[in-house]
Structure formats: structure tokens, C-alpha cells
C-alpha atoms as a PDB file:
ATOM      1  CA  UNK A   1      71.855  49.209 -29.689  1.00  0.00           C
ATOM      2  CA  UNK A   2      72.616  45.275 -29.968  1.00  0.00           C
ATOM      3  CA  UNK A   3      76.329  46.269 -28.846  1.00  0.00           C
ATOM      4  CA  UNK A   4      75.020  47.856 -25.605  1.00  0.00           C
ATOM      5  CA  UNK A   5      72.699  45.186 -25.039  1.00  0.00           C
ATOM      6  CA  UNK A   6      75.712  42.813 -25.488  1.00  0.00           C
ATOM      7  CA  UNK A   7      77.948  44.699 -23.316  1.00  0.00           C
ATOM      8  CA  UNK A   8      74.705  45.090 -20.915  1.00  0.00           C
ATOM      9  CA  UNK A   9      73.493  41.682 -20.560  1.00  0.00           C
ATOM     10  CA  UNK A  10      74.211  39.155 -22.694  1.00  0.00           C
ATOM     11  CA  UNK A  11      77.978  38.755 -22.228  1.00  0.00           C
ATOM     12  CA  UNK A  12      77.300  38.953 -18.318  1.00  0.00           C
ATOM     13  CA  UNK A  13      74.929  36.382 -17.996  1.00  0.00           C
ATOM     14  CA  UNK A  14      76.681  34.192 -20.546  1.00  0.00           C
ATOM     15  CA  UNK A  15      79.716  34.247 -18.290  1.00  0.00           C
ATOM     16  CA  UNK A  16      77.434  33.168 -15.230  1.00  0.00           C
ATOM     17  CA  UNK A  17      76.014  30.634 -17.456  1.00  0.00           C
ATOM     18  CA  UNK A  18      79.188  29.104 -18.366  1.00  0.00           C
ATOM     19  CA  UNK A  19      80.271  29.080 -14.848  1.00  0.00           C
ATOM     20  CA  UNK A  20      77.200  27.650 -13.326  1.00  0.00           C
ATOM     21  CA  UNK A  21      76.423  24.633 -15.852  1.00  0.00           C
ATOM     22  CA  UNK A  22      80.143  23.505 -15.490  1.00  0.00           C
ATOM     23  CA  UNK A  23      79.443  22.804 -12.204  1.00  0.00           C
ATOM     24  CA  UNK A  24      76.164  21.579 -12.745  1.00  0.00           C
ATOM     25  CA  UNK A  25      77.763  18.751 -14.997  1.00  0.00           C
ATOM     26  CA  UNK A  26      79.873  17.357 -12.353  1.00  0.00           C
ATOM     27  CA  UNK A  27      77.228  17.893  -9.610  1.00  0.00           C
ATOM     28  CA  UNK A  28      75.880  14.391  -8.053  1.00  0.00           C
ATOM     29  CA  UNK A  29      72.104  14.252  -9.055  1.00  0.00           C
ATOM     30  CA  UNK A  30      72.141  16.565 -11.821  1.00  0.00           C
ATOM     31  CA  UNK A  31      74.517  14.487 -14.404  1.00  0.00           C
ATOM     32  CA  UNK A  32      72.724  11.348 -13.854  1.00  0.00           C
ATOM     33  CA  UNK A  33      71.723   9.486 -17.194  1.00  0.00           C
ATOM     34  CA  UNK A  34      68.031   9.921 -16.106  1.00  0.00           C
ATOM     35  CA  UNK A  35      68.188  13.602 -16.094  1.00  0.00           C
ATOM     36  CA  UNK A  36      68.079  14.491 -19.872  1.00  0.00           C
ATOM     37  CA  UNK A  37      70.365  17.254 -21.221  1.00  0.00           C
ATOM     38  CA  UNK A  38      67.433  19.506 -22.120  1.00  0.00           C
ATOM     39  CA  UNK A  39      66.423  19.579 -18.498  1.00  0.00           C
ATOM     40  CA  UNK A  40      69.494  19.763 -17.264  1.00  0.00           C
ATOM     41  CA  UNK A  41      69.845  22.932 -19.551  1.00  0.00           C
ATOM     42  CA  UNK A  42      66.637  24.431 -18.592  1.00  0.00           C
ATOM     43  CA  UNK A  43      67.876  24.343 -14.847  1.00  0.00           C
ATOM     44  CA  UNK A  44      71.519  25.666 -15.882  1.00  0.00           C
ATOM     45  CA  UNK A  45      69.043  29.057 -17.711  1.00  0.00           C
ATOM     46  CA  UNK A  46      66.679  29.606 -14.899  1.00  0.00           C
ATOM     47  CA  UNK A  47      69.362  29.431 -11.571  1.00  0.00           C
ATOM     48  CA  UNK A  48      71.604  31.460 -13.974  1.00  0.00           C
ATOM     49  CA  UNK A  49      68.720  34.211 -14.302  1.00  0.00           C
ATOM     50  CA  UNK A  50      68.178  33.843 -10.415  1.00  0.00           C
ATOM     51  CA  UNK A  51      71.889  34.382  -9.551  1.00  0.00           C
ATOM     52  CA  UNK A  52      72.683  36.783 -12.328  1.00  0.00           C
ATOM     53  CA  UNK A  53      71.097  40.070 -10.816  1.00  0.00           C
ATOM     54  CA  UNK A  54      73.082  39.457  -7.187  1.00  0.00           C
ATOM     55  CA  UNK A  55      76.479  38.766  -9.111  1.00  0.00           C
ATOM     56  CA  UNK A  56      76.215  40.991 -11.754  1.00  0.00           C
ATOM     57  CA  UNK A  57      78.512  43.228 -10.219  1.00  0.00           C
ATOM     58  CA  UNK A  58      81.566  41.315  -9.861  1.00  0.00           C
ATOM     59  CA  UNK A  59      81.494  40.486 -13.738  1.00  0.00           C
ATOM     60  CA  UNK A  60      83.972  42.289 -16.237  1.00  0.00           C
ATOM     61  CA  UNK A  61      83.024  44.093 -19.634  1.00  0.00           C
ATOM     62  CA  UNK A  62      83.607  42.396 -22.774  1.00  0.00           C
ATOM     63  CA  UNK A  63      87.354  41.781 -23.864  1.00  0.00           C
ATOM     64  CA  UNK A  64      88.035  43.389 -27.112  1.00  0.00           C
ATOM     65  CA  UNK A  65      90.373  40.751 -27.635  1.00  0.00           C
ATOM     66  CA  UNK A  66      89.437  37.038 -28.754  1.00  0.00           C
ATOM     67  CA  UNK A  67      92.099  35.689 -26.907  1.00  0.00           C
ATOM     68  CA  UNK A  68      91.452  37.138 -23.501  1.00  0.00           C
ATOM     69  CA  UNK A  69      87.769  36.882 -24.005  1.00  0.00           C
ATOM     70  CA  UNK A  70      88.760  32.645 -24.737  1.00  0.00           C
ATOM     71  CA  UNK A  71      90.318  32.993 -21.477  1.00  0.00           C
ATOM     72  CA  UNK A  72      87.955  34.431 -19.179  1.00  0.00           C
ATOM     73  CA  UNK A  73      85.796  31.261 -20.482  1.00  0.00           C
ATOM     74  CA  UNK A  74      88.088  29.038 -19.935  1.00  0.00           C
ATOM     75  CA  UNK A  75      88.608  30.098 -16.516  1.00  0.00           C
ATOM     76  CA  UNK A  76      84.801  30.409 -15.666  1.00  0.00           C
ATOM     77  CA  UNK A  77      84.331  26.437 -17.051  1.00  0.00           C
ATOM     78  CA  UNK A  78      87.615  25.269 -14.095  1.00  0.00           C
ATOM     79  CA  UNK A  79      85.850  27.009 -11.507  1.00  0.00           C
ATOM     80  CA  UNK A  80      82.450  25.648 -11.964  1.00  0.00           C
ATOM     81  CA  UNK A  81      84.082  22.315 -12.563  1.00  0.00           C
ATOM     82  CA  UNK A  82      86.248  22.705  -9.211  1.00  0.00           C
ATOM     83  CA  UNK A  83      83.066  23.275  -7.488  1.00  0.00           C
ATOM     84  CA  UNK A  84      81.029  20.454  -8.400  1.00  0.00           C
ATOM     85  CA  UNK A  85      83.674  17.967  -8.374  1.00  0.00           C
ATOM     86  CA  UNK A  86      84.590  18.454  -5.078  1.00  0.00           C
ATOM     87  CA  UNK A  87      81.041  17.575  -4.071  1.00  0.00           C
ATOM     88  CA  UNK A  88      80.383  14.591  -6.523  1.00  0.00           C
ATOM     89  CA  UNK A  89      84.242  12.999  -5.917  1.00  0.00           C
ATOM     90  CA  UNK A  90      82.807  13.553  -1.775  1.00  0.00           C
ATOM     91  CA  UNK A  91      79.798  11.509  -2.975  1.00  0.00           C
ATOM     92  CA  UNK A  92      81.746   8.556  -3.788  1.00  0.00           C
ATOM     93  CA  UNK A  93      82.534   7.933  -0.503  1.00  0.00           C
ATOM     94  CA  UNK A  94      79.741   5.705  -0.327  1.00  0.00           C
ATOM     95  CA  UNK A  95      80.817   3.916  -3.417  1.00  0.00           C
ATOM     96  CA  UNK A  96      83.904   3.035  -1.200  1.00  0.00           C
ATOM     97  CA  UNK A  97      82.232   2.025   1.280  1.00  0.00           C
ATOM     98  CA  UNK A  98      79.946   0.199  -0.126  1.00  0.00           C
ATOM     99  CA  UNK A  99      82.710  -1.874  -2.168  1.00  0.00           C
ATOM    100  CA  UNK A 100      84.639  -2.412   0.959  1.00  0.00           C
ATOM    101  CA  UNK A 101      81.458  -3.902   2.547  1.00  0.00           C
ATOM    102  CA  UNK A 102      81.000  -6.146  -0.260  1.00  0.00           C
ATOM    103  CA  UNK A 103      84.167  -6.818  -0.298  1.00  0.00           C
ATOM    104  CA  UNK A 104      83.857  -8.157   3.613  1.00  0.00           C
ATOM    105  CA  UNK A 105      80.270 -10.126   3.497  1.00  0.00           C
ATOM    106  CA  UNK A 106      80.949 -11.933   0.259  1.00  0.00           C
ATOM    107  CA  UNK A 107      78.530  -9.283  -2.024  1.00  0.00           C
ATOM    108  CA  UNK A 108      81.112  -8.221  -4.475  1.00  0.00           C
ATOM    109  CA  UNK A 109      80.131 -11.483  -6.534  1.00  0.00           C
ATOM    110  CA  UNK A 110      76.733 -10.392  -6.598  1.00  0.00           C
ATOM    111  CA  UNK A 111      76.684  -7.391  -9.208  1.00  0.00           C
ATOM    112  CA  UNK A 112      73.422  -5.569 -10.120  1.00  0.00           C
ATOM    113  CA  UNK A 113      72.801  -2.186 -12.600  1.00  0.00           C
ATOM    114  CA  UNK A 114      73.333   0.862 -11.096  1.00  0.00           C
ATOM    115  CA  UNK A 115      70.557   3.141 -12.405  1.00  0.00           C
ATOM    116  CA  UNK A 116      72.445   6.241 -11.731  1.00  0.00           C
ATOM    117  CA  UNK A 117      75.971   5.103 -14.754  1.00  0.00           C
ATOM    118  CA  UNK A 118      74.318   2.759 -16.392  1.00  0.00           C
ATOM    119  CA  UNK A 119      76.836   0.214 -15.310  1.00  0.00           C
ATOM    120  CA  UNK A 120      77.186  -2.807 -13.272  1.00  0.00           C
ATOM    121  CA  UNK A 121      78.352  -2.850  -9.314  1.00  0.00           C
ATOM    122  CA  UNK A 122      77.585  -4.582  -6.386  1.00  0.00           C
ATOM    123  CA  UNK A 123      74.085  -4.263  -4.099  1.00  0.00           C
ATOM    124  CA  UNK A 124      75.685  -1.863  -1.187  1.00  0.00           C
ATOM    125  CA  UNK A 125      77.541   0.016  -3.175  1.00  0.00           C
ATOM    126  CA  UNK A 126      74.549   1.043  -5.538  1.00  0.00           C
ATOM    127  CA  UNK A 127      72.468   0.993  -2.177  1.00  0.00           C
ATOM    128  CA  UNK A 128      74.647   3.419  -0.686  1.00  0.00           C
ATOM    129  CA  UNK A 129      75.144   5.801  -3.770  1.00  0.00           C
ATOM    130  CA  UNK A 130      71.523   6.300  -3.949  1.00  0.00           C
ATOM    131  CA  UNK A 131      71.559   7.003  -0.525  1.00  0.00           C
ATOM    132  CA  UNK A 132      74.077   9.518  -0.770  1.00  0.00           C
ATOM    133  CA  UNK A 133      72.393  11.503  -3.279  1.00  0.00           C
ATOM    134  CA  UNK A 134      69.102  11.067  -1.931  1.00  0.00           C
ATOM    135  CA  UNK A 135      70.781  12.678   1.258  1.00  0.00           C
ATOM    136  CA  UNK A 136      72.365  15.026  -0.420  1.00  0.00           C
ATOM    137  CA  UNK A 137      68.778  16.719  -1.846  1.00  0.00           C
ATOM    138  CA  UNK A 138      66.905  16.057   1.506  1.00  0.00           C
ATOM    139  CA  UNK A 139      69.768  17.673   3.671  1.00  0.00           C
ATOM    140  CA  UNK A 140      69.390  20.731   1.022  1.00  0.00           C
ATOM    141  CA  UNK A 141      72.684  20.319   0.444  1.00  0.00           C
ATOM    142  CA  UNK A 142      72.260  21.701  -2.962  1.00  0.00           C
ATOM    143  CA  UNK A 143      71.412  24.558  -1.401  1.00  0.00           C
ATOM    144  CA  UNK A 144      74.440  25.013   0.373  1.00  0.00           C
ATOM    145  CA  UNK A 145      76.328  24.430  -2.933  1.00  0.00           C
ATOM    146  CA  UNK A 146      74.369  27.478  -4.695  1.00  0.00           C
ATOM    147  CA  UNK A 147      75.301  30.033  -1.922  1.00  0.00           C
ATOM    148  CA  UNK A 148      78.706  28.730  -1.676  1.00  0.00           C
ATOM    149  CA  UNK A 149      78.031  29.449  -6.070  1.00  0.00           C
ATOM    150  CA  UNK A 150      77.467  32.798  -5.093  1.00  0.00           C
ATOM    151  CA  UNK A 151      79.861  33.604  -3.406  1.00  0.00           C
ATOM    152  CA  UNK A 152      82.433  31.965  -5.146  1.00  0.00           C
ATOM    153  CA  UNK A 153      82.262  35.595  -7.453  1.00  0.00           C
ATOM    154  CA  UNK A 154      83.917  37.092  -4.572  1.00  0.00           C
ATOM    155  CA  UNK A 155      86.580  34.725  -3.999  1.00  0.00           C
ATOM    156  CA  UNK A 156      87.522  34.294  -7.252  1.00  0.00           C
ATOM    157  CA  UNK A 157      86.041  37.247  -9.867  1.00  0.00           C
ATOM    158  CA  UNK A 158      85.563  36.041 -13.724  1.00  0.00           C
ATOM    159  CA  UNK A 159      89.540  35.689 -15.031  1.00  0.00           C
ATOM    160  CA  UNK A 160      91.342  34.549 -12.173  1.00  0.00           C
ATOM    161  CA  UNK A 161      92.459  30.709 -12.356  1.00  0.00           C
ATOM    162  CA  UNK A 162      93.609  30.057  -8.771  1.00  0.00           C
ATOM    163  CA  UNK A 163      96.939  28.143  -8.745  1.00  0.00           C
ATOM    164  CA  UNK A 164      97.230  24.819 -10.968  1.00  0.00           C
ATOM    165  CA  UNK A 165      99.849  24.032  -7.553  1.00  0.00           C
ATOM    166  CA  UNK A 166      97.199  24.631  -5.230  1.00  0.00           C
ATOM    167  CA  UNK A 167      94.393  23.054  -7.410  1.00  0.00           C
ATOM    168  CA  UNK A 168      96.363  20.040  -7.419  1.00  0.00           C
ATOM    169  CA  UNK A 169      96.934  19.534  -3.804  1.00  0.00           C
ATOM    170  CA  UNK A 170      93.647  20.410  -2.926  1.00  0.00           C
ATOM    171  CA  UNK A 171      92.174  17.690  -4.852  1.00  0.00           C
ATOM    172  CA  UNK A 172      94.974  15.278  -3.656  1.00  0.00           C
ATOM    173  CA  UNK A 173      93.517  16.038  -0.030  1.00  0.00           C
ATOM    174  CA  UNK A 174      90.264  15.369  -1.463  1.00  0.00           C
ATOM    175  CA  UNK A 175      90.779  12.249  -2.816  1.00  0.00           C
ATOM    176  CA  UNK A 176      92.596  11.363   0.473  1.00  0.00           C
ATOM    177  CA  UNK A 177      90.101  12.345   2.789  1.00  0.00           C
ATOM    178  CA  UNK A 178      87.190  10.557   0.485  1.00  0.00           C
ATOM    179  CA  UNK A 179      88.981   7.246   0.915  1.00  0.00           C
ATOM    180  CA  UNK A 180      89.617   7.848   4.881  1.00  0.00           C
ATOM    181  CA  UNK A 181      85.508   8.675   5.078  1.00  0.00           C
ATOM    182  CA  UNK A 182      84.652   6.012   2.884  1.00  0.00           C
ATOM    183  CA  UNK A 183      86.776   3.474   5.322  1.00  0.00           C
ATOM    184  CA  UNK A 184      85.082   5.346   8.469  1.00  0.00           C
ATOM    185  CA  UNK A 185      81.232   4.573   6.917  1.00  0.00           C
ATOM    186  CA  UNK A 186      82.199   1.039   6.486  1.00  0.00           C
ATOM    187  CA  UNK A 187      84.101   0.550   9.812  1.00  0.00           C
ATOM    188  CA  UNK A 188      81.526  -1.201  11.697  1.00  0.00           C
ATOM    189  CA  UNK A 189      80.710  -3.747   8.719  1.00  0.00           C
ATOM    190  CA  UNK A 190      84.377  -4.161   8.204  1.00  0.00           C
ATOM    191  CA  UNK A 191      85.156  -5.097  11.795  1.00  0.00           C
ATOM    192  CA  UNK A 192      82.592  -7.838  12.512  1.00  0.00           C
ATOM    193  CA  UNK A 193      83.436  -9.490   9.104  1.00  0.00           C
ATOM    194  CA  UNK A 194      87.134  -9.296  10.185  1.00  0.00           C
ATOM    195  CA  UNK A 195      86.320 -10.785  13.582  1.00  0.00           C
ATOM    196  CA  UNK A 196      83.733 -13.028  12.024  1.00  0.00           C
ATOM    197  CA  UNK A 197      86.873 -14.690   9.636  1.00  0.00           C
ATOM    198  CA  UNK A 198      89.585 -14.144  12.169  1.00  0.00           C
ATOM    199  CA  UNK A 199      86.680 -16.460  13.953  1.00  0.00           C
ATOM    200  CA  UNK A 200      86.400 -19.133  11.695  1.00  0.00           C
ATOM    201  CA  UNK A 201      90.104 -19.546  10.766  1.00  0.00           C
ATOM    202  CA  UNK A 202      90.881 -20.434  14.370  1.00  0.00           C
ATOM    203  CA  UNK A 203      88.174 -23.183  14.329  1.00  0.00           C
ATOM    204  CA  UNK A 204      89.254 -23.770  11.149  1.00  0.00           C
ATOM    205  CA  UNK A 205      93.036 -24.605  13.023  1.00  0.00           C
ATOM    206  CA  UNK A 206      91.268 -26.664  15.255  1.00  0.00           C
ATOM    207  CA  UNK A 207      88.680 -28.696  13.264  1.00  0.00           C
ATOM    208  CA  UNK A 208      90.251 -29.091   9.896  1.00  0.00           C
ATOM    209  CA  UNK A 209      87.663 -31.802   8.764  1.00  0.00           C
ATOM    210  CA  UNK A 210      85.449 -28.110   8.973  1.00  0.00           C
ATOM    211  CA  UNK A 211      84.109 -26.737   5.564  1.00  0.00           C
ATOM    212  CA  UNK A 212      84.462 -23.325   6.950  1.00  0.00           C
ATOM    213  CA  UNK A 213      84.117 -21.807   3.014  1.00  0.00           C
ATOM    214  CA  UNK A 214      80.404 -22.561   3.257  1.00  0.00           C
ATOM    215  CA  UNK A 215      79.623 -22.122   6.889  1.00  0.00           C
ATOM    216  CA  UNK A 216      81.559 -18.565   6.835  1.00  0.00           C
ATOM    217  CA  UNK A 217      79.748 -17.210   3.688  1.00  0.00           C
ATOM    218  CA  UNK A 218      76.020 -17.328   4.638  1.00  0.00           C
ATOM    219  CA  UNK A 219      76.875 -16.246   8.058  1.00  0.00           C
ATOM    220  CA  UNK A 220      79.311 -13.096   7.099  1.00  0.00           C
ATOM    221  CA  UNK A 221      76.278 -12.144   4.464  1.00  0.00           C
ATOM    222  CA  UNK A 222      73.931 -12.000   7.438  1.00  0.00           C
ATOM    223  CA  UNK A 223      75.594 -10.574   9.886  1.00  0.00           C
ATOM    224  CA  UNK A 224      76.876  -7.966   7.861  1.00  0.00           C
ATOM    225  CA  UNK A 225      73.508  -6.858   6.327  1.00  0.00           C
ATOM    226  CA  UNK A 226      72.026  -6.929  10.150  1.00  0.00           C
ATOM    227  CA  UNK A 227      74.898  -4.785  11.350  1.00  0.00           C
ATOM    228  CA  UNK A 228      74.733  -2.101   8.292  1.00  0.00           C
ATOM    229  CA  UNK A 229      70.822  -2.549   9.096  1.00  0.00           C
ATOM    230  CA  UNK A 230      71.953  -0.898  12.912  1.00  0.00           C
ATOM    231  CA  UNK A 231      74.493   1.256  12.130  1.00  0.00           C
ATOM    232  CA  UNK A 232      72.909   2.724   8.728  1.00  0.00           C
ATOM    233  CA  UNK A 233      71.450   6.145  10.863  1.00  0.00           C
ATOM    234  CA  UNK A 234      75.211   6.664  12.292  1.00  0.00           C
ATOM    235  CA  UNK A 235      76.527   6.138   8.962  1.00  0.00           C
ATOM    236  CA  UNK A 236      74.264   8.875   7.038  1.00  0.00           C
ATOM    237  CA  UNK A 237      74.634  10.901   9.827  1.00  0.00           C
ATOM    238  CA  UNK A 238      78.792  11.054   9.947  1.00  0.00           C
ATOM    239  CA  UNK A 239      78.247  11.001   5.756  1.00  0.00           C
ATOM    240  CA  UNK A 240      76.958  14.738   6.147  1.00  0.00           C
ATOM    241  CA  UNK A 241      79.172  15.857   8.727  1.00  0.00           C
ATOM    242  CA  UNK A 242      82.032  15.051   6.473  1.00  0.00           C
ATOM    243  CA  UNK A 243      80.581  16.485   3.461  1.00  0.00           C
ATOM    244  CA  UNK A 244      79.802  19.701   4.878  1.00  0.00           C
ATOM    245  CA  UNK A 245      82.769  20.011   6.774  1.00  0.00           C
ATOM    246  CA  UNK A 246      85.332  18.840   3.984  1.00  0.00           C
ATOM    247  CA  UNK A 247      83.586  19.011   0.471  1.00  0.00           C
ATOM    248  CA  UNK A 248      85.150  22.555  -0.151  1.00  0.00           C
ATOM    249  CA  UNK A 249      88.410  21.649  -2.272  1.00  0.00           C
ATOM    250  CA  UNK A 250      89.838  25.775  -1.303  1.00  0.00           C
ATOM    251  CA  UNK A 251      88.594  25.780   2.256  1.00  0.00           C
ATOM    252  CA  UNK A 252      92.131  26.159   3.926  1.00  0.00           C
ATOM    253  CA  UNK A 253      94.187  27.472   0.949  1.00  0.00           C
ATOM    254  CA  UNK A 254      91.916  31.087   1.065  1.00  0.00           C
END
């Protein structure tokens, strides 16, 4: 009796459990420090007993073997890891651009504790983090990310790794297009401070009795806080665009 209930049910919904809280713990939102790992567990149970009667299907018997049955975990743990990652490497777009506005109003001195890695960074970069992953739970995003869970079991069934080849250029791309986004968000910040020191080095040229250091500073801080103040809609708004249309690592390789 406990080996058919094995064989039955726990074995299956161990396997969806395996595969689900790997991608849970590299999901923005979910991995934060805040979120405590009994929580975090108690989410990774309940979703797993939601989604295990629509995938129960797809999932093999158990191996009779210890090394095949090591396998098939193994391979469950990279593809909920290749899922989340995707999502939480796309969040960091707004780390990039966030240091690259810094970077161009004179912020980056200015570092403050990011609630999120317990660590230190500067004001728009934590600013636009939070964003992100406040957007990414009021766009129901994670939504999205649990049907694309779903159907993942069709895509790629319990044992099959997809290519370490493919893996490897997809998250190349990845990290690609997340610095190309991350320059996009910041592209209206970036400009004016460019213009605003391209500016000041001509005057500079022509009044070099100038202390241009101290006029630029105050001025680049406030005109790039005003401009991300206007351009902050447009910038959440091309944020999810991207996301959705890019955070899938295997989109064009199946």
C-alpha cells in the first residue's frame, strides 16, 4: 500500500515540487530577505498542489534506479532555475539603469540600503528595483510566469535537460538584451546629463576662471531627477513590454 501511494502521488508531486520551488528561489519578489524561508515554502506546497492535478500527466513513474531517479531531479531543479532566472536577471534591468542614471546626475556617491539584498547601492537604482518588482506583481506578471510553469511540462517533460549549448547562448542573449533595455530605460536621463556636461565644458573653454565642478553638480542632480520625474510612466511602460516580450530564455530556440 505505501509503495502504490508512492508510485501514486508522492513521487509525482515531489517532482513538481522540486521543479516549482527552484524557480521560485530565483524568482524576483519571492527570494527577497523579507520573505522568510518558511513562507516561501508554504507557497512552493500550496501552487505545487494547485498545479499538480493539471500536470500530473506528463510526469514519469518512479526510476528503479538511484542514479536515474538523481537525474530526473537534477534536471527538474535546471529547469525551474532556467525559468526564474530569466525573469529575475530581466529584473535587473532597472538596476542598470538606475546605476547609469546615477552614474550621469552625480547620485552614485550617494549610497543608501537596499531593503530587498541587504546591501548598499545608490537612490535610483534601489528606487527603480522596487519599482520593477512592484510592477512585476501589479502587471500579474507572476501570473504569466505560472502558466508559462505549466506549460513548461509540455515543452520539456521531467528528464529532459535541453542543450547545455543552447542554455548557454540563450542566457548570453539574455544578459545582452538586459543591458541594451537597461540603457533604453535610462536614455532620456542619460542624454540631458550628456548635453548638460557637453554644456558646461564649452563654457568651461570659454570662461576658465568658471568653477564649473560646483555649478554642474547641483544642476545635473536636478535636472535629472525632474526629467526621470517626466519620463518615469514611459519608462515602466517600455520595462513591461520588454519583459514580456523577451524574458523567455527558450523563446526562439523551440
Amino acid at each position: 500500500m505505501e509503495s502504490f501511494l508512492t508510485q501514486l502521488f508522492v513521487f509525482p508531486f515531489f517532482l513538481v515540487l522540486v521543479r516549482l520551488s527552484s524557480m521560485l528561489m530565483t524568482l524576483p519578489g519571492f527570494t527577497d530577505v523579507a520573505v522568510s524561508a518558511r513562507i516561501r515554502f508554504l507557497m512552493a506546497l500550496t501552487m505545487s498542489l494547485a498545479v499538480f492535478a493539471v500536470v500530473e500527466q506528463t510526469l514519469p513513474p518512479l526510476p528503479q534506479k538511484t542514479a536515474v531517479l538523481l537525474l530526473l531531479i537534477f534536471s527538474e531543479i535546471m529547469m525551474g532555475v532556467l525559468m526564474g532566472i530569466s525573469i529575475r536577471f530581466f529584473v535587473a534591468a532597472m538596476n542598470v539603469a538606475g546605476e547609469l542614471i546615477s552614474f550621469m546626475t552625480g547620485l552614485s556617491a550617494a549610497q543608501l540600503f537596499d531593503p530587498r539584498t541587504q546591501s548598499q547601492t545608490s537612490g535610483p537604482s534601489v528606487y527603480l528595483s522596487l519599482l520593477g518588482v512592484t510592477l512585476f506583481f501589479v502587471a500579474d506578471v507572476h501570473h504569466l510566469v505560472i502558466q508559462a510553469f505549466v506549460e513548461s511540462y509540455q515543452v520539456f517533460p521531467p528528464g529532459k535537460v535541453p542543450y547545455m549549448g543552447d542554455t548557454v547562448q540563450a542566457i548570453i542573449k539574455l544578459m545582452s538584451d538586459i543591458f541594451v533595455v537597461g540603457v533604453k530605460l535610462s536614455a532620456p536621463v542619460v542624454a540631458v546629463g550628456y548635453l548638460i556636461y557637453v554644456a558646461f565644458g564649452v563654457l568651461n573653454r570659454l570662461v576658465p576662471q568658471m568653477q564649473v565642478f560646483f555649478i554642474t553638480m547641483p544642476l545635473a542632480v536636478a535636472v535629472g531627477i525632474f526629467v526621470l520625474t517626466l519620463s518615469l510612466s514611459a519608462m515602466l511602460t517600455l520595462f513591461m513590454d520588454e519583459m514580456i516580450n523577451h524574458a523567455v530564455i527558450f523563446e526562439n530556440e523551440y
